[in-house]
PDB file of N, CA and C in Angstrom:
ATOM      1  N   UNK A   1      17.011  11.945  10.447  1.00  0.00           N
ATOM      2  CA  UNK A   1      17.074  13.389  10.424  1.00  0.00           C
ATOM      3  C   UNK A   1      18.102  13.832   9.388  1.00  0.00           C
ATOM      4  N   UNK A   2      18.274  15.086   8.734  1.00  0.00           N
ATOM      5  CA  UNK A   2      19.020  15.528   7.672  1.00  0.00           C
ATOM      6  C   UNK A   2      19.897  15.831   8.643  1.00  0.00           C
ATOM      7  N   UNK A   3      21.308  15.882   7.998  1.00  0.00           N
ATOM      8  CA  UNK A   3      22.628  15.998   8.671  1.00  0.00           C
ATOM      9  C   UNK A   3      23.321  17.324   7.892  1.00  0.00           C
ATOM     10  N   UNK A   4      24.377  17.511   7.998  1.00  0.00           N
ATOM     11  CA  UNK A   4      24.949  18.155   7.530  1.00  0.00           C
ATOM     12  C   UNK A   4      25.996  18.210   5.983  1.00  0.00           C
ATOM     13  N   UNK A   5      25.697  17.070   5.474  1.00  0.00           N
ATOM     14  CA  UNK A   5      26.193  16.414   4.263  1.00  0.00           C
ATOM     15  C   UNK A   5      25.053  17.116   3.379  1.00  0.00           C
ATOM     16  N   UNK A   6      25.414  16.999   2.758  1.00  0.00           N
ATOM     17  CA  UNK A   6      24.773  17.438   1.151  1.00  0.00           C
ATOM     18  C   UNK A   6      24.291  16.129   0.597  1.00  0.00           C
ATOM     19  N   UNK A   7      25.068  14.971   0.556  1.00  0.00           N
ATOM     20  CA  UNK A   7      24.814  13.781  -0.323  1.00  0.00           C
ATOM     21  C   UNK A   7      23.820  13.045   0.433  1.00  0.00           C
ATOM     22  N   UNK A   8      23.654  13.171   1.890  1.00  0.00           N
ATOM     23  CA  UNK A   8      23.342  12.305   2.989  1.00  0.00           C
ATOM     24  C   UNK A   8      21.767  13.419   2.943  1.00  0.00           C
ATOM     25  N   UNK A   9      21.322  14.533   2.874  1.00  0.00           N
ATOM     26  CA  UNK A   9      20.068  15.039   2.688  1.00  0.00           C
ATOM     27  C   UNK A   9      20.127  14.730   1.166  1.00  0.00           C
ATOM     28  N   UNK A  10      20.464  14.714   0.332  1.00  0.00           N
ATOM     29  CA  UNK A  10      19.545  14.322  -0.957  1.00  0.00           C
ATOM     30  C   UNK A  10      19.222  12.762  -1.006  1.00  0.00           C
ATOM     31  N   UNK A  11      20.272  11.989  -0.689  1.00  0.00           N
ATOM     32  CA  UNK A  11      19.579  10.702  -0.994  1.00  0.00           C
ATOM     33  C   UNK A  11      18.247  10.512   0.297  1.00  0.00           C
ATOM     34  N   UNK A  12      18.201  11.058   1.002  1.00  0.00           N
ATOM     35  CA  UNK A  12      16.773  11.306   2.079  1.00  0.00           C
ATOM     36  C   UNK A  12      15.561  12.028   1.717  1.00  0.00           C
ATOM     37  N   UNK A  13      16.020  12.757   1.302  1.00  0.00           N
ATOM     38  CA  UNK A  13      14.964  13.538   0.472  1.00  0.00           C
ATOM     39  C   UNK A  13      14.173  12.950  -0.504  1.00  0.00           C
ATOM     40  N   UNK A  14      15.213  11.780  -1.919  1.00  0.00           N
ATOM     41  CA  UNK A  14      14.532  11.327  -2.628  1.00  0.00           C
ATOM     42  C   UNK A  14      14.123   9.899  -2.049  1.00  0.00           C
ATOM     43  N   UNK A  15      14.631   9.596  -0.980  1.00  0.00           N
ATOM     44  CA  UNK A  15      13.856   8.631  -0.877  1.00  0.00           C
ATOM     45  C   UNK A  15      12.356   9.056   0.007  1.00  0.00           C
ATOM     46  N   UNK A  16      12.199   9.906   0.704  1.00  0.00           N
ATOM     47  CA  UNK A  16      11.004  10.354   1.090  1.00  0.00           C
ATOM     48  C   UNK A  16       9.618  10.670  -0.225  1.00  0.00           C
ATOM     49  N   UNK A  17      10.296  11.321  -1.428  1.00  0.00           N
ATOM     50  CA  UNK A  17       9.762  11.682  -2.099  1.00  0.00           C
ATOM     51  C   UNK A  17       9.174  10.428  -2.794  1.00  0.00           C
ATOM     52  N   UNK A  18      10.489   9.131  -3.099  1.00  0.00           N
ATOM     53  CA  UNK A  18       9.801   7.965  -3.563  1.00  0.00           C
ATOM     54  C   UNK A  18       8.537   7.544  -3.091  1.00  0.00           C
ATOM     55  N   UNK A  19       8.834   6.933  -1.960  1.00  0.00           N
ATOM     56  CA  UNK A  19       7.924   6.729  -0.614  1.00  0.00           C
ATOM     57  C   UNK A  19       6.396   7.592  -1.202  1.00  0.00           C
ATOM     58  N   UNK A  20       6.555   9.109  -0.713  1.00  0.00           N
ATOM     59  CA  UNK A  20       5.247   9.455  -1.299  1.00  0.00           C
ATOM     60  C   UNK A  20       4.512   9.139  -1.891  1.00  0.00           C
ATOM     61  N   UNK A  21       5.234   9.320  -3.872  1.00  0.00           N
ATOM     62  CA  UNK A  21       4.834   8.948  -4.562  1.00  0.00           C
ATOM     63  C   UNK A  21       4.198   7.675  -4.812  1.00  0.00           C
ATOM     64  N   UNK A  22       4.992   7.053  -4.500  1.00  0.00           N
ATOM     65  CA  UNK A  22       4.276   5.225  -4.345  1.00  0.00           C
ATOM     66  C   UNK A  22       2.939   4.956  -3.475  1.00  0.00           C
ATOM     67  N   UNK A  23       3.068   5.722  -2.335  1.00  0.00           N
ATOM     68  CA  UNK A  23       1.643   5.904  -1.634  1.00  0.00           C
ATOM     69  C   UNK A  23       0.855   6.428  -2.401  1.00  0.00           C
ATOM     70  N   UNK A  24       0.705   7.409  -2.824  1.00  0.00           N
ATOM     71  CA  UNK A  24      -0.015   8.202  -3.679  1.00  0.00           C
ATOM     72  C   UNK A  24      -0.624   7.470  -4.826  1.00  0.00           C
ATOM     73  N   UNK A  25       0.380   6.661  -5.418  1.00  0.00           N
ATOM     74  CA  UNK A  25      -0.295   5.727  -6.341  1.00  0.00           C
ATOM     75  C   UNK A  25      -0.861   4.579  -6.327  1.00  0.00           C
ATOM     76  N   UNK A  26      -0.896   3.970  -5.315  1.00  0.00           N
ATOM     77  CA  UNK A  26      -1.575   3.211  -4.128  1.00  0.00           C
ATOM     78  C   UNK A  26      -2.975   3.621  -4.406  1.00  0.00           C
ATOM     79  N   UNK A  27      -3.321   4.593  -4.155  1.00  0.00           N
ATOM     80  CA  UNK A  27      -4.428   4.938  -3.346  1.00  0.00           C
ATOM     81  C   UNK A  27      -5.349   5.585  -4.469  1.00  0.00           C
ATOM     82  N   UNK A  28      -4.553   5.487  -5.476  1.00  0.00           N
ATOM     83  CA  UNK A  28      -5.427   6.324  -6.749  1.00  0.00           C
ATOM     84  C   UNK A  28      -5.535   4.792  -7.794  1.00  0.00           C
ATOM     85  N   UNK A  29      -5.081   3.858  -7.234  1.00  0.00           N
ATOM     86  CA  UNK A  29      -5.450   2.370  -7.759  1.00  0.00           C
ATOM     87  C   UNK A  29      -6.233   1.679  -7.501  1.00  0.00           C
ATOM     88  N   UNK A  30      -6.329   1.953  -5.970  1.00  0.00           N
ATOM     89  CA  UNK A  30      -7.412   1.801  -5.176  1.00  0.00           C
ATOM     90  C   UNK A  30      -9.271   2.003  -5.551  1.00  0.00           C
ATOM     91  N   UNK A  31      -9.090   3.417  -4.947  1.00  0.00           N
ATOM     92  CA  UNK A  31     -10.712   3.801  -5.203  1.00  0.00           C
ATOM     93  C   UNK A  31     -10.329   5.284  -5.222  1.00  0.00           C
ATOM     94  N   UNK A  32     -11.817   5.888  -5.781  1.00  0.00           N
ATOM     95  CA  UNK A  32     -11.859   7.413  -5.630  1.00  0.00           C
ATOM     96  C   UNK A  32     -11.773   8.011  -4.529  1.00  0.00           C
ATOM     97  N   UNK A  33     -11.849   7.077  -3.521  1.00  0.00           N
ATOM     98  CA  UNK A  33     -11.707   7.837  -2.330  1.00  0.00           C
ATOM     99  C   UNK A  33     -10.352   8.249  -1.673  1.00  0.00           C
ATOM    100  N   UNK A  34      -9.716   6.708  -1.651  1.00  0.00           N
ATOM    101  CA  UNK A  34      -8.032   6.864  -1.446  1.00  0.00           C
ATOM    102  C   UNK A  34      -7.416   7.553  -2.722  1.00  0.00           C
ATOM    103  N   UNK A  35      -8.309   8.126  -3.791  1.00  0.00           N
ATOM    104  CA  UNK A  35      -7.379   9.138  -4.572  1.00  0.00           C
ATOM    105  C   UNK A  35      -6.844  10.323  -4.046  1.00  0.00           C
ATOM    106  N   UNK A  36      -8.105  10.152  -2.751  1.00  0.00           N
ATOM    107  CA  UNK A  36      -8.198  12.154  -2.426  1.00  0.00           C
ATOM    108  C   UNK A  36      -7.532  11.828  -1.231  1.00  0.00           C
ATOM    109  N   UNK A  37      -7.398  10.859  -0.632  1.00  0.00           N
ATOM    110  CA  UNK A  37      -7.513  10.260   0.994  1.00  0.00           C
ATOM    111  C   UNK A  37      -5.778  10.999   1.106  1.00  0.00           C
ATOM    112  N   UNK A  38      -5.531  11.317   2.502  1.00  0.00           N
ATOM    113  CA  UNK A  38      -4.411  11.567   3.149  1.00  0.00           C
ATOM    114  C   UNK A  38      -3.587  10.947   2.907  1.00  0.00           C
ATOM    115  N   UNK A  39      -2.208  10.630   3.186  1.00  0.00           N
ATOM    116  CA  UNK A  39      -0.882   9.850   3.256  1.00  0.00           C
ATOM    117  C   UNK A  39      -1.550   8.861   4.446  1.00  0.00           C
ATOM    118  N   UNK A  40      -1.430   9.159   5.631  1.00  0.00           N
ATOM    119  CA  UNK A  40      -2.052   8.687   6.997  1.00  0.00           C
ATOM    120  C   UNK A  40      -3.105   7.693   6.829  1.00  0.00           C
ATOM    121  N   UNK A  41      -3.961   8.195   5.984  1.00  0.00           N
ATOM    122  CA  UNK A  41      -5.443   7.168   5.791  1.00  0.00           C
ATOM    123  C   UNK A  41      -5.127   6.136   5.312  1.00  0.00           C
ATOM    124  N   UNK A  42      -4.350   6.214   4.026  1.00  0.00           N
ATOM    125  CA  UNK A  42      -3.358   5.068   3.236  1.00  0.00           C
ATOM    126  C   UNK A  42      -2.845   4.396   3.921  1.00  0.00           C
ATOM    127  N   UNK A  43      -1.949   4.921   4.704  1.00  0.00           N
ATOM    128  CA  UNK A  43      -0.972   4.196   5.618  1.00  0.00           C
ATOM    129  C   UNK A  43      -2.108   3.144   6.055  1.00  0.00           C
ATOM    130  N   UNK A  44      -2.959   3.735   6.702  1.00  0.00           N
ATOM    131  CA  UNK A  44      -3.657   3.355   7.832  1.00  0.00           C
ATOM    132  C   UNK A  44      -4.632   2.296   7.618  1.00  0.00           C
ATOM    133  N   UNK A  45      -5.140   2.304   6.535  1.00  0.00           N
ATOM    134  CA  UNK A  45      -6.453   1.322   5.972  1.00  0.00           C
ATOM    135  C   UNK A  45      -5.889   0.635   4.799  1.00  0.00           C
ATOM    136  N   UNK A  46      -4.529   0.653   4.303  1.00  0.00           N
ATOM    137  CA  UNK A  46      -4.105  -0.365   3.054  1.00  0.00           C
ATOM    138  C   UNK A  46      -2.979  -0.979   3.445  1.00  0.00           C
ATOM    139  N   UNK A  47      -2.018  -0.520   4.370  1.00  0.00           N
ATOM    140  CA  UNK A  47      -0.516  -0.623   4.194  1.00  0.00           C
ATOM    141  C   UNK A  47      -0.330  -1.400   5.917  1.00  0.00           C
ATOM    142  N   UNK A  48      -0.907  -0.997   6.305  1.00  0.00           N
ATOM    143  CA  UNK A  48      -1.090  -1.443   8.198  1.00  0.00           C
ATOM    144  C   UNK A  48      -2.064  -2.972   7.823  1.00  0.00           C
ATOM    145  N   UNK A  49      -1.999  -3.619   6.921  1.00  0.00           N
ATOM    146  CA  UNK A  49      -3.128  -4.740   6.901  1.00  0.00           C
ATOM    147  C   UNK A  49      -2.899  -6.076   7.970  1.00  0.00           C
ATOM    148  N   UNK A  50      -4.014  -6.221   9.084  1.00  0.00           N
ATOM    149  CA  UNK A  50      -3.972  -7.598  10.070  1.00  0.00           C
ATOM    150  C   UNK A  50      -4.095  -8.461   8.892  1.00  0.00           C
ATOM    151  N   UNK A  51      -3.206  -9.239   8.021  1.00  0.00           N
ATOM    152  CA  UNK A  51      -3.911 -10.296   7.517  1.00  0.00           C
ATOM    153  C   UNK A  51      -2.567 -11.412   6.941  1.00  0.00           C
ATOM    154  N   UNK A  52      -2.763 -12.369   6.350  1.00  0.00           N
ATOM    155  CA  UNK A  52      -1.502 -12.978   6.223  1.00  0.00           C
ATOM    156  C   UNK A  52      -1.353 -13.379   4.695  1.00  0.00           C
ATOM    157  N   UNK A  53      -0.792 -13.582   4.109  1.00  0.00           N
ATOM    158  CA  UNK A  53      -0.084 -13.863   2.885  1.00  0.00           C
ATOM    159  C   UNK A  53       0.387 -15.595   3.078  1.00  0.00           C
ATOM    160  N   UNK A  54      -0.499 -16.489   2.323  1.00  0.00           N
ATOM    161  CA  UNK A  54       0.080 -17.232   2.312  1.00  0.00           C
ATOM    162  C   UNK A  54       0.145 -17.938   0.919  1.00  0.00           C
ATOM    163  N   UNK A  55       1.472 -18.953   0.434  1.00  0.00           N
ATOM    164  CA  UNK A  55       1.493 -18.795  -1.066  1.00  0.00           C
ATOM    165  C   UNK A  55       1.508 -20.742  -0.741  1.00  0.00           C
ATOM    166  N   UNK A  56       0.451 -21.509  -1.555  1.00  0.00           N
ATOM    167  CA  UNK A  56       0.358 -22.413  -1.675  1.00  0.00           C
ATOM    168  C   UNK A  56      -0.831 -22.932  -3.046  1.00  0.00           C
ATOM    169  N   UNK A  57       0.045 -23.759  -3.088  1.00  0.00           N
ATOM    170  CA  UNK A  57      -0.564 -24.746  -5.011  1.00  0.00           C
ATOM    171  C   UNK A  57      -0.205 -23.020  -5.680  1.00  0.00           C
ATOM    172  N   UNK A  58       0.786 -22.932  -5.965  1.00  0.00           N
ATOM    173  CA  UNK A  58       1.240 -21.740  -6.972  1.00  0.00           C
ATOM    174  C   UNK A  58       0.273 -20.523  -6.593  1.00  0.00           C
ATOM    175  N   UNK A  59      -0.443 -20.550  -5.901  1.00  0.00           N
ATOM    176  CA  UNK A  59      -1.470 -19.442  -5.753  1.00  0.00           C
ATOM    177  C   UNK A  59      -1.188 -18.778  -4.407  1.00  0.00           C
ATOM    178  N   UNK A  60      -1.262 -17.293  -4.463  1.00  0.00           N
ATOM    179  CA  UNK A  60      -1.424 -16.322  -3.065  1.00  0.00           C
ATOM    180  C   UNK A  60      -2.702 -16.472  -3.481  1.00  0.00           C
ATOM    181  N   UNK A  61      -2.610 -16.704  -1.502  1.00  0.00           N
ATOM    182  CA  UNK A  61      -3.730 -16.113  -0.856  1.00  0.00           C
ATOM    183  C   UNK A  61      -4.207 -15.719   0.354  1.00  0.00           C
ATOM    184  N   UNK A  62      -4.759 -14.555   0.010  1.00  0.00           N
ATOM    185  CA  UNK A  62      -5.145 -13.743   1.567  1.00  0.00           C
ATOM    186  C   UNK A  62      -5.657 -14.060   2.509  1.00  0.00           C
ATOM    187  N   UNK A  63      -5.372 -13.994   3.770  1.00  0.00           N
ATOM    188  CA  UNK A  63      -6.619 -14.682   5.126  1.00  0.00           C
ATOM    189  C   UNK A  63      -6.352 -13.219   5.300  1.00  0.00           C
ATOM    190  N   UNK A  64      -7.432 -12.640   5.594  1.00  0.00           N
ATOM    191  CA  UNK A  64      -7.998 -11.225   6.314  1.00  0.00           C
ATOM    192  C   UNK A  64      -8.806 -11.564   7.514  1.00  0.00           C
ATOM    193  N   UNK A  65      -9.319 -10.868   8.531  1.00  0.00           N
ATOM    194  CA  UNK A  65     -10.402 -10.945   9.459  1.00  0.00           C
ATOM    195  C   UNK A  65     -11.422 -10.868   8.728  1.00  0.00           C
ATOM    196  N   UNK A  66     -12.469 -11.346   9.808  1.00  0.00           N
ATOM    197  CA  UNK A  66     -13.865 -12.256   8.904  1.00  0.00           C
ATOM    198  C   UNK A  66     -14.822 -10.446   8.544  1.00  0.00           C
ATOM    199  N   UNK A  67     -14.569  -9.311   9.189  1.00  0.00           N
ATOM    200  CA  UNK A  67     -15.093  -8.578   8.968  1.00  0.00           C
ATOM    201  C   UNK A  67     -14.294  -7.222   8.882  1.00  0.00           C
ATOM    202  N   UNK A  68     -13.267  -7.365   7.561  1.00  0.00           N
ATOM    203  CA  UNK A  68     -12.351  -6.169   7.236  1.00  0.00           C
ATOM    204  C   UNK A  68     -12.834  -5.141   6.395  1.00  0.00           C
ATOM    205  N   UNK A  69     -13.082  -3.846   7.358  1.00  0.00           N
ATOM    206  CA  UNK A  69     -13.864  -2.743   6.301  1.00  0.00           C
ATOM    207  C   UNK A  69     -12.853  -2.463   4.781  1.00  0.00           C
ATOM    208  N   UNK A  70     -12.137  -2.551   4.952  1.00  0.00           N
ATOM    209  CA  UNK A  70     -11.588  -2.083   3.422  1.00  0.00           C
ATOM    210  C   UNK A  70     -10.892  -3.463   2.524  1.00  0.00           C
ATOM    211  N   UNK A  71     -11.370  -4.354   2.691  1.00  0.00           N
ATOM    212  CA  UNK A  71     -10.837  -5.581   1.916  1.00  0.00           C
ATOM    213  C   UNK A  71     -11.256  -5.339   0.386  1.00  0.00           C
ATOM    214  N   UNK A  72     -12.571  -4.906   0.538  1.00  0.00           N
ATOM    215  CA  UNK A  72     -13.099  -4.218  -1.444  1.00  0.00           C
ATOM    216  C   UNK A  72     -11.569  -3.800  -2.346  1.00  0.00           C
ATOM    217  N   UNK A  73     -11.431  -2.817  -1.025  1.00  0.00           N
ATOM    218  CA  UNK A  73     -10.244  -1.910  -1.854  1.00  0.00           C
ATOM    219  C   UNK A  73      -8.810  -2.749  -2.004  1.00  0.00           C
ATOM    220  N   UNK A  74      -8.907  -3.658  -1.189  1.00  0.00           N
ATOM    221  CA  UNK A  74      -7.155  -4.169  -1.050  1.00  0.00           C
ATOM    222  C   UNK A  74      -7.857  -5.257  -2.632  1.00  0.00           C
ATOM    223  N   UNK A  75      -8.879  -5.436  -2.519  1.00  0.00           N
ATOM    224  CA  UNK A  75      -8.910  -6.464  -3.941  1.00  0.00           C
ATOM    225  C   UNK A  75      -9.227  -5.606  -5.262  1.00  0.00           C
ATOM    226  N   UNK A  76      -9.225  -4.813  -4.952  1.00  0.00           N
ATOM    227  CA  UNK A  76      -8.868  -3.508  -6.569  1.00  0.00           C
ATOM    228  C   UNK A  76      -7.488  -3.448  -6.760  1.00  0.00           C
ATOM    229  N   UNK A  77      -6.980  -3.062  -5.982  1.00  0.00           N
ATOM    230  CA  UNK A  77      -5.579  -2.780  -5.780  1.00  0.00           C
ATOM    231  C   UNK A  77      -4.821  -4.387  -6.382  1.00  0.00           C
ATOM    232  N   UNK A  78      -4.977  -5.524  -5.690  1.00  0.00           N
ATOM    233  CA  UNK A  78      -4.578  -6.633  -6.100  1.00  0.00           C
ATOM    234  C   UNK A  78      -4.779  -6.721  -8.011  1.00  0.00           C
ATOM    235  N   UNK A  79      -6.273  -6.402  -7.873  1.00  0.00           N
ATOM    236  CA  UNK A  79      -6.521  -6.412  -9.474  1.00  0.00           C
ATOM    237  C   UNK A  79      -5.993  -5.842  -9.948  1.00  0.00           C
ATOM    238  N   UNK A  80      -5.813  -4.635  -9.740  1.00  0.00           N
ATOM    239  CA  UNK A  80      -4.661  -3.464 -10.516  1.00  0.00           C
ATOM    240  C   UNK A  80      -3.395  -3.814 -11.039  1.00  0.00           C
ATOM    241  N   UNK A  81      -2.886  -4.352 -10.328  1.00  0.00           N
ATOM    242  CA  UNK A  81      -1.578  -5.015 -10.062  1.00  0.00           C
ATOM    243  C   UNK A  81      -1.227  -6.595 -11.296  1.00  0.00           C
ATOM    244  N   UNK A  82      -2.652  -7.241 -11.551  1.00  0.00           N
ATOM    245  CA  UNK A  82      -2.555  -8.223 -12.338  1.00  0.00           C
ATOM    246  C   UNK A  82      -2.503  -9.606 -11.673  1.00  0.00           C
ATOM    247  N   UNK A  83      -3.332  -9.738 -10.248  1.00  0.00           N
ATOM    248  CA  UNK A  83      -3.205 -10.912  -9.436  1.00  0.00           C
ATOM    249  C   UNK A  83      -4.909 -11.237  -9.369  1.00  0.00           C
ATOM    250  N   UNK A  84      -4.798 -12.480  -9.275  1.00  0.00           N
ATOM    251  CA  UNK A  84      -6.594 -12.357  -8.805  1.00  0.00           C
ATOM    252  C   UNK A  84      -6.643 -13.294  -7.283  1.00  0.00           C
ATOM    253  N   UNK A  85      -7.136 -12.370  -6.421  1.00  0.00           N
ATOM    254  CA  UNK A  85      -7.273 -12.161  -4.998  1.00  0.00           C
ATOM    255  C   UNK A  85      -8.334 -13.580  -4.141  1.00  0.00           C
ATOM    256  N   UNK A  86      -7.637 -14.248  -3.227  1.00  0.00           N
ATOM    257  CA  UNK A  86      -8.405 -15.526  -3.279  1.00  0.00           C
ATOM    258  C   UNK A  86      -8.431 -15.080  -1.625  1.00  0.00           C
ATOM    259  N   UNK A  87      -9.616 -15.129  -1.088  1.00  0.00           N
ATOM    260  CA  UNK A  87     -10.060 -14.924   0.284  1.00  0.00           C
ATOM    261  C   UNK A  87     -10.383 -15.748   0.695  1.00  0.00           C
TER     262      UNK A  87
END
């Protein structure tokens, strides 16, 4: 919560604003849809992911559930980024 400091609400503020922004660009890396999509939806279908990260022979790679509706998009996003996505 913002307090009564001046220094203590701005560094909150910009970090909220970071935060945003970074979602925001998330989701416009993504697809056309998470361009338009809510903060919440983002959260909710990219950032909330059941899946595990595991890094072996120099390579990540993803275990997701055998039937994850938005895995398309988490492997755009990976591509975006400059990784190539091993399921």
């Amino acid at each position: 919560m913002p307090s009564g400091k001046f220094t203590a609400n701005a560094a909150w503020l910009t970090l909220a604003a970071l935060a945003h922004n970074l979602t925001r660009t998330l989701g416009t890396l993504v697809s056309a849809f998470h361009a338009r999509a809510r903060t919440g939806t983002i959260r909710r279908q990219l950032l909330h992911v059941p899946a595990r990260l595991a890094n072996g022979a120099c390579a990540l790679t993803w275990h997701f559930p055998e039937y994850w509706p938005w895995q398309d998009a988490l492997e755009n996003l990976w591509t975006a980024v400059g990784h190539r996505l091993k399921t």
